[in-house]
PDB file of N, CA and C in Angstrom:
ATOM      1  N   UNK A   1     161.672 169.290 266.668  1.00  0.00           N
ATOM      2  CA  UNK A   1     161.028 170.470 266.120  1.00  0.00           C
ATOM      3  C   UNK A   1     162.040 171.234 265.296  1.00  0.00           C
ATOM      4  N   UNK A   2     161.789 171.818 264.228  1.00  0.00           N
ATOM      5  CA  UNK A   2     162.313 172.266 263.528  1.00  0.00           C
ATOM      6  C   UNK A   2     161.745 173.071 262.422  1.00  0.00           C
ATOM      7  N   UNK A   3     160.631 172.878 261.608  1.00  0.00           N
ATOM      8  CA  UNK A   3     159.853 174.036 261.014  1.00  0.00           C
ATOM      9  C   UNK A   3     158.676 173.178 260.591  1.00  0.00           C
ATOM     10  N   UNK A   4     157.429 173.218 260.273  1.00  0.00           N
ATOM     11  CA  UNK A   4     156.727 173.123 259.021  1.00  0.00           C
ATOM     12  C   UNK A   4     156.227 173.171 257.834  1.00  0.00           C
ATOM     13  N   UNK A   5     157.244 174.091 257.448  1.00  0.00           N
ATOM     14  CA  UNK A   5     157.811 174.584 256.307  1.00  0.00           C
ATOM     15  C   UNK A   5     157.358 173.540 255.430  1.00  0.00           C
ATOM     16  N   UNK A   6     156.752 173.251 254.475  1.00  0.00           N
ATOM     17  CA  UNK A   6     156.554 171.988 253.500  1.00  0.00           C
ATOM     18  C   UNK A   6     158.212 171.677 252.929  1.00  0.00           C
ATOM     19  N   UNK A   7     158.589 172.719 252.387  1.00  0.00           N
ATOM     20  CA  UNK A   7     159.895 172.107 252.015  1.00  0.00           C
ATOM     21  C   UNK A   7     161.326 171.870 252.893  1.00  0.00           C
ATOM     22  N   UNK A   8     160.917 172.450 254.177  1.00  0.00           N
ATOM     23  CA  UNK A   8     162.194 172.604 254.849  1.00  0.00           C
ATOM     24  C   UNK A   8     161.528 170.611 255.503  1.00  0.00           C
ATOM     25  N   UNK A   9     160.279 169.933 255.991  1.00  0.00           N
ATOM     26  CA  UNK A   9     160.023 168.840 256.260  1.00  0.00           C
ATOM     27  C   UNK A   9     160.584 167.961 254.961  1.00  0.00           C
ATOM     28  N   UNK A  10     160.280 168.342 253.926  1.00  0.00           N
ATOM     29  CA  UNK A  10     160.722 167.114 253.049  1.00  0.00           C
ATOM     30  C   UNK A  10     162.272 167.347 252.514  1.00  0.00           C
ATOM     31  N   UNK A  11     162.765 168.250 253.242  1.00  0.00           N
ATOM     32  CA  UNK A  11     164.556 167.924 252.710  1.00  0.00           C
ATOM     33  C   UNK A  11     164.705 167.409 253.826  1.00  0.00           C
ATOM     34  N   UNK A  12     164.342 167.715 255.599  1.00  0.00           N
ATOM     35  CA  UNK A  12     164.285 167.032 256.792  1.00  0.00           C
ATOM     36  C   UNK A  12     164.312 165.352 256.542  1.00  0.00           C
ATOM     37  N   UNK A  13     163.051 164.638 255.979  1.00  0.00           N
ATOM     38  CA  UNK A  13     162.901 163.462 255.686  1.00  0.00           C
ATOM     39  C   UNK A  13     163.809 163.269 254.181  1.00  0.00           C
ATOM     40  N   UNK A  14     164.104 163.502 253.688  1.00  0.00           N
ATOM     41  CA  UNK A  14     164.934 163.261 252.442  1.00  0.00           C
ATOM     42  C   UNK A  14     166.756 162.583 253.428  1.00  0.00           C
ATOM     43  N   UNK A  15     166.752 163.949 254.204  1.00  0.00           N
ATOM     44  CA  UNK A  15     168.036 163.589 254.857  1.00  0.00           C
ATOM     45  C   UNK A  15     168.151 162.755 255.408  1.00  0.00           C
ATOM     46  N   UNK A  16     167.147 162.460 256.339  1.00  0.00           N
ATOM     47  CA  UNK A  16     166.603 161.233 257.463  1.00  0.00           C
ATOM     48  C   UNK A  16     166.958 159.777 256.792  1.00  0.00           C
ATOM     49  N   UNK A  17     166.201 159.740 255.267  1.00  0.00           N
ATOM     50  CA  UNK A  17     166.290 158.665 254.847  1.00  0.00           C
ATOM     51  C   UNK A  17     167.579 158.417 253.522  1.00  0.00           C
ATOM     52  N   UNK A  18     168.197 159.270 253.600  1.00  0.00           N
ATOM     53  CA  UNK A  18     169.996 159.158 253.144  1.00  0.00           C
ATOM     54  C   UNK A  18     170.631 158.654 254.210  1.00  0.00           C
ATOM     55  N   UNK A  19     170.415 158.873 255.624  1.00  0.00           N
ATOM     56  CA  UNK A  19     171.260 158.333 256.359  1.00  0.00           C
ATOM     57  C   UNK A  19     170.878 157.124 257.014  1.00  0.00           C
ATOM     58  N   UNK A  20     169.641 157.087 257.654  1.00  0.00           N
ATOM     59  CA  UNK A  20     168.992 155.424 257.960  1.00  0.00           C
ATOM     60  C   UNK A  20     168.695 154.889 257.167  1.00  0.00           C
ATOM     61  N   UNK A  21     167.886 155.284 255.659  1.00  0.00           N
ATOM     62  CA  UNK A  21     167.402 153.979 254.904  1.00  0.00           C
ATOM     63  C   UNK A  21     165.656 154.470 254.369  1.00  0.00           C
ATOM     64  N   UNK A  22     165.393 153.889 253.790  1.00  0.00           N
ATOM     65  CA  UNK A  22     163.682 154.116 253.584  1.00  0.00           C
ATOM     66  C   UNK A  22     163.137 153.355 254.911  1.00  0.00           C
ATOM     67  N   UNK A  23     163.782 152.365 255.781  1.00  0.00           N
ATOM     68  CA  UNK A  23     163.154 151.684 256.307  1.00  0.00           C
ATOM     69  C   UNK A  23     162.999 151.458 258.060  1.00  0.00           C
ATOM     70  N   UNK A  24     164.307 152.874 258.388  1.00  0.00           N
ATOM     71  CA  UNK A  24     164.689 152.779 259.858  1.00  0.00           C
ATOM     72  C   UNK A  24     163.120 153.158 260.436  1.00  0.00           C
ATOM     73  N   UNK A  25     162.776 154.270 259.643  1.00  0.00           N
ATOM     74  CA  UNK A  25     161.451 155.190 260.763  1.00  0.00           C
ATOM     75  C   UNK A  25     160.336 154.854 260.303  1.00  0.00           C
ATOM     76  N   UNK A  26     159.494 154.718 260.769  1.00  0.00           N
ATOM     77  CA  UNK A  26     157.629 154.551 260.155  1.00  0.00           C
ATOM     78  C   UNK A  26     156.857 155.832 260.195  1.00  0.00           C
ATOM     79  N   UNK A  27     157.670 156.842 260.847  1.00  0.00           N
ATOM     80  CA  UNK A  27     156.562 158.021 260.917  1.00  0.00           C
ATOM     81  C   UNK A  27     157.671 159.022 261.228  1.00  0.00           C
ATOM     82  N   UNK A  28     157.803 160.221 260.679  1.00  0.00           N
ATOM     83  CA  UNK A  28     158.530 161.168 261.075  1.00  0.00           C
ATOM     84  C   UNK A  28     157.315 162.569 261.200  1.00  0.00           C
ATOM     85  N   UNK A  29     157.417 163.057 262.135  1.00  0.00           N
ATOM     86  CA  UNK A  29     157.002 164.305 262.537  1.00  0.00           C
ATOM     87  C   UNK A  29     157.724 165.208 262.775  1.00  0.00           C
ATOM     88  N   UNK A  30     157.146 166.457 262.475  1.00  0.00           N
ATOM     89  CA  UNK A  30     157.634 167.789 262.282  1.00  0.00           C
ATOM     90  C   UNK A  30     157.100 168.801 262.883  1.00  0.00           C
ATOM     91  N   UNK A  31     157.735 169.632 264.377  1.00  0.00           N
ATOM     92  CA  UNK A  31     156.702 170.641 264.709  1.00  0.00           C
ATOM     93  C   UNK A  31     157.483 171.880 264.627  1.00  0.00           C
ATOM     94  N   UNK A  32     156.859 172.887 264.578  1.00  0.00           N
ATOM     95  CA  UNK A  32     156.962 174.388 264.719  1.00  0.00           C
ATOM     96  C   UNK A  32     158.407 174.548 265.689  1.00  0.00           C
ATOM     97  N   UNK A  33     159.213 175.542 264.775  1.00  0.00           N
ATOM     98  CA  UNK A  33     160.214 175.526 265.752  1.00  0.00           C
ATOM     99  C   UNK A  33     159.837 176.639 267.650  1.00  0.00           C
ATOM    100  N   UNK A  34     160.923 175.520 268.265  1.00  0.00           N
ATOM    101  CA  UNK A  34     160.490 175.901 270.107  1.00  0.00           C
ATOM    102  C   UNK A  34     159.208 175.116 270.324  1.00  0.00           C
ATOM    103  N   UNK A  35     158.366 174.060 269.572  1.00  0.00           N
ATOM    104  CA  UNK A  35     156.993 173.993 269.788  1.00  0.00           C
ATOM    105  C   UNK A  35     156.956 172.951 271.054  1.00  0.00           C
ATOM    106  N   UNK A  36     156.438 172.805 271.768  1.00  0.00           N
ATOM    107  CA  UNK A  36     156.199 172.045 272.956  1.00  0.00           C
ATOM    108  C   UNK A  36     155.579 170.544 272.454  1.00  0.00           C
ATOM    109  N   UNK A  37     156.452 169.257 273.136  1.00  0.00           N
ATOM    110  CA  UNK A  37     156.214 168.265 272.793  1.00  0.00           C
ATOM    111  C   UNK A  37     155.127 167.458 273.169  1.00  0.00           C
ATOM    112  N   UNK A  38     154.955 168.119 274.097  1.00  0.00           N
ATOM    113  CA  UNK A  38     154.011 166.499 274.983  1.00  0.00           C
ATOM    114  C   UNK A  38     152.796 166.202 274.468  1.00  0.00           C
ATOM    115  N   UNK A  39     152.089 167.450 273.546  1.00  0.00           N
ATOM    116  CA  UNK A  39     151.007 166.597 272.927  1.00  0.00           C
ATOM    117  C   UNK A  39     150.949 165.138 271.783  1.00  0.00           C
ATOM    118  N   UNK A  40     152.203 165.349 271.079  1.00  0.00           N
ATOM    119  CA  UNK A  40     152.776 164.257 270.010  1.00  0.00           C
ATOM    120  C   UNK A  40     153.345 163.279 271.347  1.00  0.00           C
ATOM    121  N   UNK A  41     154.303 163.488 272.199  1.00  0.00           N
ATOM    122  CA  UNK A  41     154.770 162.151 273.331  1.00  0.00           C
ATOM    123  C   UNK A  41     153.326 161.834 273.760  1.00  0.00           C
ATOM    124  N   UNK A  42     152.745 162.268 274.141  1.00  0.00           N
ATOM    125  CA  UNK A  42     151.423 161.858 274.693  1.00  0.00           C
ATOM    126  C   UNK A  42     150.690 160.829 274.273  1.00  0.00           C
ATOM    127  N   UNK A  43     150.896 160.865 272.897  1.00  0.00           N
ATOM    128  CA  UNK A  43     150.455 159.772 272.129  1.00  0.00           C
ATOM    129  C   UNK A  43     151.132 158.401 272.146  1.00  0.00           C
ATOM    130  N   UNK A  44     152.421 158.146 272.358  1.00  0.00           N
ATOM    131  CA  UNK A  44     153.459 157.084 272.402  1.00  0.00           C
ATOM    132  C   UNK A  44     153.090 156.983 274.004  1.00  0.00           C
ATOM    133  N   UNK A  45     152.218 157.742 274.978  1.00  0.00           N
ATOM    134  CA  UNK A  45     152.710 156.799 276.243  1.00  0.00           C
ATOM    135  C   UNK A  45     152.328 155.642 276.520  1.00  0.00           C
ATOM    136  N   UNK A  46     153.517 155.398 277.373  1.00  0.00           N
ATOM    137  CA  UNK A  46     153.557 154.003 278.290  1.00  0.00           C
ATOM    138  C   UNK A  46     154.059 152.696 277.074  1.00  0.00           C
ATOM    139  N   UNK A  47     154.454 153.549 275.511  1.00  0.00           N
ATOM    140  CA  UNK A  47     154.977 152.573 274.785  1.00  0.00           C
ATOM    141  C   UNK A  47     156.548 152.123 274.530  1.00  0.00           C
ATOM    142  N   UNK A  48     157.115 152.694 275.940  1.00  0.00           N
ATOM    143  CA  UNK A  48     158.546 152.106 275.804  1.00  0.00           C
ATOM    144  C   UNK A  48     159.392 152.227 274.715  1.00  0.00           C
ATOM    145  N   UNK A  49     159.076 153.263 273.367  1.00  0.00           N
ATOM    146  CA  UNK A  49     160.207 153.335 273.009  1.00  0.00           C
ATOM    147  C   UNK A  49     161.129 154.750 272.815  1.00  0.00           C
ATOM    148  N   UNK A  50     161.871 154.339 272.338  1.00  0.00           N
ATOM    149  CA  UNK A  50     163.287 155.063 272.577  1.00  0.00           C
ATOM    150  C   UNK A  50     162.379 156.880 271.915  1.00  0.00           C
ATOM    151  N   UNK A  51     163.484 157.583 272.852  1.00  0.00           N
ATOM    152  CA  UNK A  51     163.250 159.190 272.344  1.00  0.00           C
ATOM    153  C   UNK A  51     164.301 159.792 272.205  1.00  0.00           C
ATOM    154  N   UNK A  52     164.953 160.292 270.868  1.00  0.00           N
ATOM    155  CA  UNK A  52     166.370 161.163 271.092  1.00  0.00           C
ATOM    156  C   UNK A  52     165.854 162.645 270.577  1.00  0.00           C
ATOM    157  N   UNK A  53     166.331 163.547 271.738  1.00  0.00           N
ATOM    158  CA  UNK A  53     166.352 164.832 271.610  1.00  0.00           C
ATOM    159  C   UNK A  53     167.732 165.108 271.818  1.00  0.00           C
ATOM    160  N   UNK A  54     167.749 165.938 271.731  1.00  0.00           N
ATOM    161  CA  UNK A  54     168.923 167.423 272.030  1.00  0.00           C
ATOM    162  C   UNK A  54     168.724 168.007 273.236  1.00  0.00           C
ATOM    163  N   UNK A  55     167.007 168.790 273.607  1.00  0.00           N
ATOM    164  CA  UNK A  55     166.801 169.593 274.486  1.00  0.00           C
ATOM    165  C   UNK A  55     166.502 168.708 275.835  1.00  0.00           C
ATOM    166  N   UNK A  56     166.953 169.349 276.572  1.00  0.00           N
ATOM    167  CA  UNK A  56     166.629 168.394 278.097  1.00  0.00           C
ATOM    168  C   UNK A  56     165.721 168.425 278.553  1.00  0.00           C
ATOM    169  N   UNK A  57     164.807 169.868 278.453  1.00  0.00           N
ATOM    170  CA  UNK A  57     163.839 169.370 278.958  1.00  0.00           C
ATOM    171  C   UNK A  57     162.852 168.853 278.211  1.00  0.00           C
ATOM    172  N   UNK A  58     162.890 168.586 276.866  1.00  0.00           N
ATOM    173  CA  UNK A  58     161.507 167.436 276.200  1.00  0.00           C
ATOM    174  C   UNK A  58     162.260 166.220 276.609  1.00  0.00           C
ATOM    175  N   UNK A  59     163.715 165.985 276.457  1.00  0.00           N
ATOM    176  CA  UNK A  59     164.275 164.788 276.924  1.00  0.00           C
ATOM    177  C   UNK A  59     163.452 164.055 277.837  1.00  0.00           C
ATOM    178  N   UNK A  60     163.092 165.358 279.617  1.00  0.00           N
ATOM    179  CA  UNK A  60     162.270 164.715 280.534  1.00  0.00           C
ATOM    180  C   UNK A  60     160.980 164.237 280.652  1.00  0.00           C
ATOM    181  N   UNK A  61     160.439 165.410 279.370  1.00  0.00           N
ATOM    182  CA  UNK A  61     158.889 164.808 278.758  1.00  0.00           C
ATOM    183  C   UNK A  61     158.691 163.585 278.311  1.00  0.00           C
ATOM    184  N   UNK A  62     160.142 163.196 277.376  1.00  0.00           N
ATOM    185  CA  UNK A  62     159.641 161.569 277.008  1.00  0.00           C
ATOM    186  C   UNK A  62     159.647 160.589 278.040  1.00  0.00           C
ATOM    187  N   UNK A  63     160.734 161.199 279.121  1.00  0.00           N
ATOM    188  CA  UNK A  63     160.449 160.318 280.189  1.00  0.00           C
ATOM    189  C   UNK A  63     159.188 160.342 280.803  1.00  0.00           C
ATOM    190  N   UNK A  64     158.534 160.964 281.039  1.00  0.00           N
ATOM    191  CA  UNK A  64     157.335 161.400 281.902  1.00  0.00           C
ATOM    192  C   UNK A  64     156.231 160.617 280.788  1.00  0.00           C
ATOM    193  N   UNK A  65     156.429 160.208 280.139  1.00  0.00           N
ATOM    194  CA  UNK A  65     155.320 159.775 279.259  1.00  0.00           C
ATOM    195  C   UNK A  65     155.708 158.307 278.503  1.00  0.00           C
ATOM    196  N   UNK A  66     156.469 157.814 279.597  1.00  0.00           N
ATOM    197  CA  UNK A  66     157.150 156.350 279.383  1.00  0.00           C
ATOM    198  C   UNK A  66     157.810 155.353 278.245  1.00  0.00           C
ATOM    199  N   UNK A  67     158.463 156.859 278.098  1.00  0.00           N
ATOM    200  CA  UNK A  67     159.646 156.668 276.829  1.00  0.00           C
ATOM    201  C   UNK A  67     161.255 156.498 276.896  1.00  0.00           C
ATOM    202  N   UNK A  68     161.773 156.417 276.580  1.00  0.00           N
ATOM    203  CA  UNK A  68     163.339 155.547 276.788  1.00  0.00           C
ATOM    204  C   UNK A  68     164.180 156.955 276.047  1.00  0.00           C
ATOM    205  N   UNK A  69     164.635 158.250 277.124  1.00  0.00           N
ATOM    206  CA  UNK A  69     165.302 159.764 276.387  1.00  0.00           C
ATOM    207  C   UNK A  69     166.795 158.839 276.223  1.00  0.00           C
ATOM    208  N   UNK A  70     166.926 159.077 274.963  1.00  0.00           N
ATOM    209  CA  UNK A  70     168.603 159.423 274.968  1.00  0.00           C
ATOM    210  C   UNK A  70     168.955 160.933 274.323  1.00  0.00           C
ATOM    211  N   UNK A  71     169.756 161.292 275.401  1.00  0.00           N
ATOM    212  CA  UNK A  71     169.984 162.844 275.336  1.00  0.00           C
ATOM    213  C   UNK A  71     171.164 163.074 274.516  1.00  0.00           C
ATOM    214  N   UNK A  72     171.389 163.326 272.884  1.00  0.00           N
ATOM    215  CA  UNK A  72     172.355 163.805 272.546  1.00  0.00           C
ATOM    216  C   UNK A  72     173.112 164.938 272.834  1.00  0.00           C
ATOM    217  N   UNK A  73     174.510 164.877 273.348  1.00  0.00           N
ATOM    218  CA  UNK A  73     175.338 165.365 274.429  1.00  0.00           C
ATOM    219  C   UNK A  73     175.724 166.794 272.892  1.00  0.00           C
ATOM    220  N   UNK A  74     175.321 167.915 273.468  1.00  0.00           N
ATOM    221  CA  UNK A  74     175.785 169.548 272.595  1.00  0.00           C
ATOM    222  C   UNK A  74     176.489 170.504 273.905  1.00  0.00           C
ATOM    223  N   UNK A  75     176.539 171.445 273.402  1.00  0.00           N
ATOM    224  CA  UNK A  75     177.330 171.968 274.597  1.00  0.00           C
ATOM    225  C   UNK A  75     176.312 173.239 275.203  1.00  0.00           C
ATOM    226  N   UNK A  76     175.261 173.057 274.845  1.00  0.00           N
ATOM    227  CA  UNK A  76     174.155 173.937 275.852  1.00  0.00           C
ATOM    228  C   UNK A  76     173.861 172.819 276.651  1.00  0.00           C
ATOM    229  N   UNK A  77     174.009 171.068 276.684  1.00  0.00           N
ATOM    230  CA  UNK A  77     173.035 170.569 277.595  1.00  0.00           C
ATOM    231  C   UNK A  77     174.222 169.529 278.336  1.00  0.00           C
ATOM    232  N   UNK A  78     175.662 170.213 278.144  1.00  0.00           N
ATOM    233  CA  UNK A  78     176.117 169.176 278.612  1.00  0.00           C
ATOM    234  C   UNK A  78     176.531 169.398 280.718  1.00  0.00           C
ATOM    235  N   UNK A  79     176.392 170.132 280.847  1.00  0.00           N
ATOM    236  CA  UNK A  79     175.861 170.469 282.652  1.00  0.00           C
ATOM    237  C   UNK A  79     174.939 170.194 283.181  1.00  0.00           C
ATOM    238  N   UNK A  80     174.138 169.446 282.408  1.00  0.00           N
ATOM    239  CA  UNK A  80     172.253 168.832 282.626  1.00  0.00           C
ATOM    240  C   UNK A  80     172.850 167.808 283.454  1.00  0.00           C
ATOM    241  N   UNK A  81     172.421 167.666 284.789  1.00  0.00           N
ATOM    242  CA  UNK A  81     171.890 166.480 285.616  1.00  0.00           C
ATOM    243  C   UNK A  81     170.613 165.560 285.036  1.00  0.00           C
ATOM    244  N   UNK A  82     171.510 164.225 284.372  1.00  0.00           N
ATOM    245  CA  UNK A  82     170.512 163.317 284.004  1.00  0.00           C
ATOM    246  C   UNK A  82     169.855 162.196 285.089  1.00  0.00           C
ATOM    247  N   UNK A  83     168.670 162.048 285.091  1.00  0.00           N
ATOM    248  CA  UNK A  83     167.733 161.331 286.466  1.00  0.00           C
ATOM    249  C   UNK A  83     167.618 160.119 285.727  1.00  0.00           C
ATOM    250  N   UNK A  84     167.266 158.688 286.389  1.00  0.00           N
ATOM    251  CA  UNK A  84     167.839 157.641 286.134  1.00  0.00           C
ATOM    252  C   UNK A  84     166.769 157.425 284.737  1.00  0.00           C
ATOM    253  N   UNK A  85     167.506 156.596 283.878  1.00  0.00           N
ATOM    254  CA  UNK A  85     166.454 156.257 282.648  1.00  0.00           C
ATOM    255  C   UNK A  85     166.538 157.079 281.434  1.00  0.00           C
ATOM    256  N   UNK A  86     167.478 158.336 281.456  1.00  0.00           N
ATOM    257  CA  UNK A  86     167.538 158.758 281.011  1.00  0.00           C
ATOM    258  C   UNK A  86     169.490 158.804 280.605  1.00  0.00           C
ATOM    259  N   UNK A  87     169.792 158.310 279.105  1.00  0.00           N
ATOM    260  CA  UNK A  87     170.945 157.712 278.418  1.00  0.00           C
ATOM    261  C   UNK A  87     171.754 159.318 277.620  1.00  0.00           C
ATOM    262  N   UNK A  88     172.869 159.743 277.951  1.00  0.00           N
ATOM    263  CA  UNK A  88     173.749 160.778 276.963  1.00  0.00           C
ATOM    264  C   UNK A  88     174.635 160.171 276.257  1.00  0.00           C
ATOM    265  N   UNK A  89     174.646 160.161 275.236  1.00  0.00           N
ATOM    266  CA  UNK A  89     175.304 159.980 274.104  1.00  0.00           C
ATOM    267  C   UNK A  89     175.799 160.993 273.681  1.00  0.00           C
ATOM    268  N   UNK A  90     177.067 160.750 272.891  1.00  0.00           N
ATOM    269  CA  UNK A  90     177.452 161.845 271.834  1.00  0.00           C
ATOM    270  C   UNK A  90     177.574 161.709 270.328  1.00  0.00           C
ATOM    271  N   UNK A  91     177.511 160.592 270.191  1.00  0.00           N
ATOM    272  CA  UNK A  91     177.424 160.128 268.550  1.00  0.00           C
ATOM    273  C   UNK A  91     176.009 159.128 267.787  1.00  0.00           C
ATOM    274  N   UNK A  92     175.774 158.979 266.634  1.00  0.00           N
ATOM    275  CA  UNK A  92     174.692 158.611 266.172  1.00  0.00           C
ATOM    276  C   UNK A  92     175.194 156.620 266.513  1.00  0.00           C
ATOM    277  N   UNK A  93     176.273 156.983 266.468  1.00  0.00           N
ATOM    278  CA  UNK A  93     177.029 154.947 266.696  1.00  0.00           C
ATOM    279  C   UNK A  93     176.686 154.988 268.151  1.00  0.00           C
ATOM    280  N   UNK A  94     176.718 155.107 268.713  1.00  0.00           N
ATOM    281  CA  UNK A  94     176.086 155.097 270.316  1.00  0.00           C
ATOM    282  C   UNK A  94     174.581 154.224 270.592  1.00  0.00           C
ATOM    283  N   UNK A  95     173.789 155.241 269.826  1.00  0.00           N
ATOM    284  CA  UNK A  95     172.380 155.332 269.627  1.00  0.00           C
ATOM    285  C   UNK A  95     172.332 153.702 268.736  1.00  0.00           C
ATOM    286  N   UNK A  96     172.821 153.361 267.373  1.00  0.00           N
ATOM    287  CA  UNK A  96     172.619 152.466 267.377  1.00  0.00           C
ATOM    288  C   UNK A  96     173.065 151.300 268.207  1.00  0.00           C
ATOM    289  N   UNK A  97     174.158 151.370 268.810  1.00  0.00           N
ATOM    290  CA  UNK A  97     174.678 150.259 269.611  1.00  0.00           C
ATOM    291  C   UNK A  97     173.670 150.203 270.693  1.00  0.00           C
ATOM    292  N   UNK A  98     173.020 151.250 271.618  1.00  0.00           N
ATOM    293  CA  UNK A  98     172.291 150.676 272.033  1.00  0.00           C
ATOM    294  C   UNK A  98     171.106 150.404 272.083  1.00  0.00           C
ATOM    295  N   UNK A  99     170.774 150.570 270.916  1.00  0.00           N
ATOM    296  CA  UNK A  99     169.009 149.978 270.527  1.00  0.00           C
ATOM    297  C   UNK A  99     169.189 148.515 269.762  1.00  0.00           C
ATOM    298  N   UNK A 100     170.235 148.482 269.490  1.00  0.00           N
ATOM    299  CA  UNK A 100     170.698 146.918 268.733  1.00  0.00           C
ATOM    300  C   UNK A 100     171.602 146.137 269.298  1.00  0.00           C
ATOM    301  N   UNK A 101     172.149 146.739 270.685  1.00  0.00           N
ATOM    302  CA  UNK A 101     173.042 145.382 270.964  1.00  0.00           C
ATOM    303  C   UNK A 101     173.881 145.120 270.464  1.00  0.00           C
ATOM    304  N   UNK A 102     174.226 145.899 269.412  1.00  0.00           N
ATOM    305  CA  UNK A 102     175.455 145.364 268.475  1.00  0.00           C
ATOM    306  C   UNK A 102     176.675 146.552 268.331  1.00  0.00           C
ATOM    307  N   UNK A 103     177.604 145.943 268.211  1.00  0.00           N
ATOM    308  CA  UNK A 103     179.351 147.090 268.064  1.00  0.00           C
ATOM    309  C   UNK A 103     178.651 147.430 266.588  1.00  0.00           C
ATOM    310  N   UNK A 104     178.167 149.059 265.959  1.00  0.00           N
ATOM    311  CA  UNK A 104     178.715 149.569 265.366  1.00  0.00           C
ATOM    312  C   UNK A 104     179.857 149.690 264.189  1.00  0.00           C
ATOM    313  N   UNK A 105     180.208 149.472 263.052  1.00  0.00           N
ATOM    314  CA  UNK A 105     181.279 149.493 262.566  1.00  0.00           C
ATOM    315  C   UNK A 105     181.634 150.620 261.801  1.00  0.00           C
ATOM    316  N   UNK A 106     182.584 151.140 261.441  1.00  0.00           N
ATOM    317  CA  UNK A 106     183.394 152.084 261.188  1.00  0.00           C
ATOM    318  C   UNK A 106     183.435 153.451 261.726  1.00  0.00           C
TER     319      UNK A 106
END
């Protein structure tokens, strides 16, 4: 979450796809900033894939709705007790290493 802003979403996805590619994401969504997730997770349940937030507790929403949280590690959430299934990372090379299995380079 972050705004709906028409233009603050398309510099959002502009950035998105400078750094993954035109081809990492199939769908990017955008909600109201503070907006509560679980109606958009709700839709992905029970589809096993990966969820990276920041905030811990939507982190636990994607869990609760049978999604794979990796919790990027900031320093409001780094005292969070993580419950099993749920992955902290601190870098974006993390995240790919473990959705690909593969070392990362540079």
């Amino acid at each position: 979450s972050m705004s709906r802003d028409p233009n603050a979403v398309k510099l959002r996805e502009m950035n998105i796809r400078k750094l993954f590619g035109d081809t990492a994401f199939s769908k990017i969504v955008c909600l109201d900033t503070g907006a509560p997730k679980h109606s958009v997770l709700a839709k992905y349940n029970g589809e096993g894939l990966y969820w990276i937030e920041d905030n811990y507790n939507n982190c636990l929403a994607g869990l609760e709705y049978g999604l794979k949280p990796i919790l990027m590690e900031h320093g409001f959430n780094m005292m969070e007790h993580l419950p099993p299934g749920v992955t902290k990372v601190t870098a974006w090379k993390e995240i790919y290493e473990l959705i690909t299995g593969e070392k990362a380079y540079g």
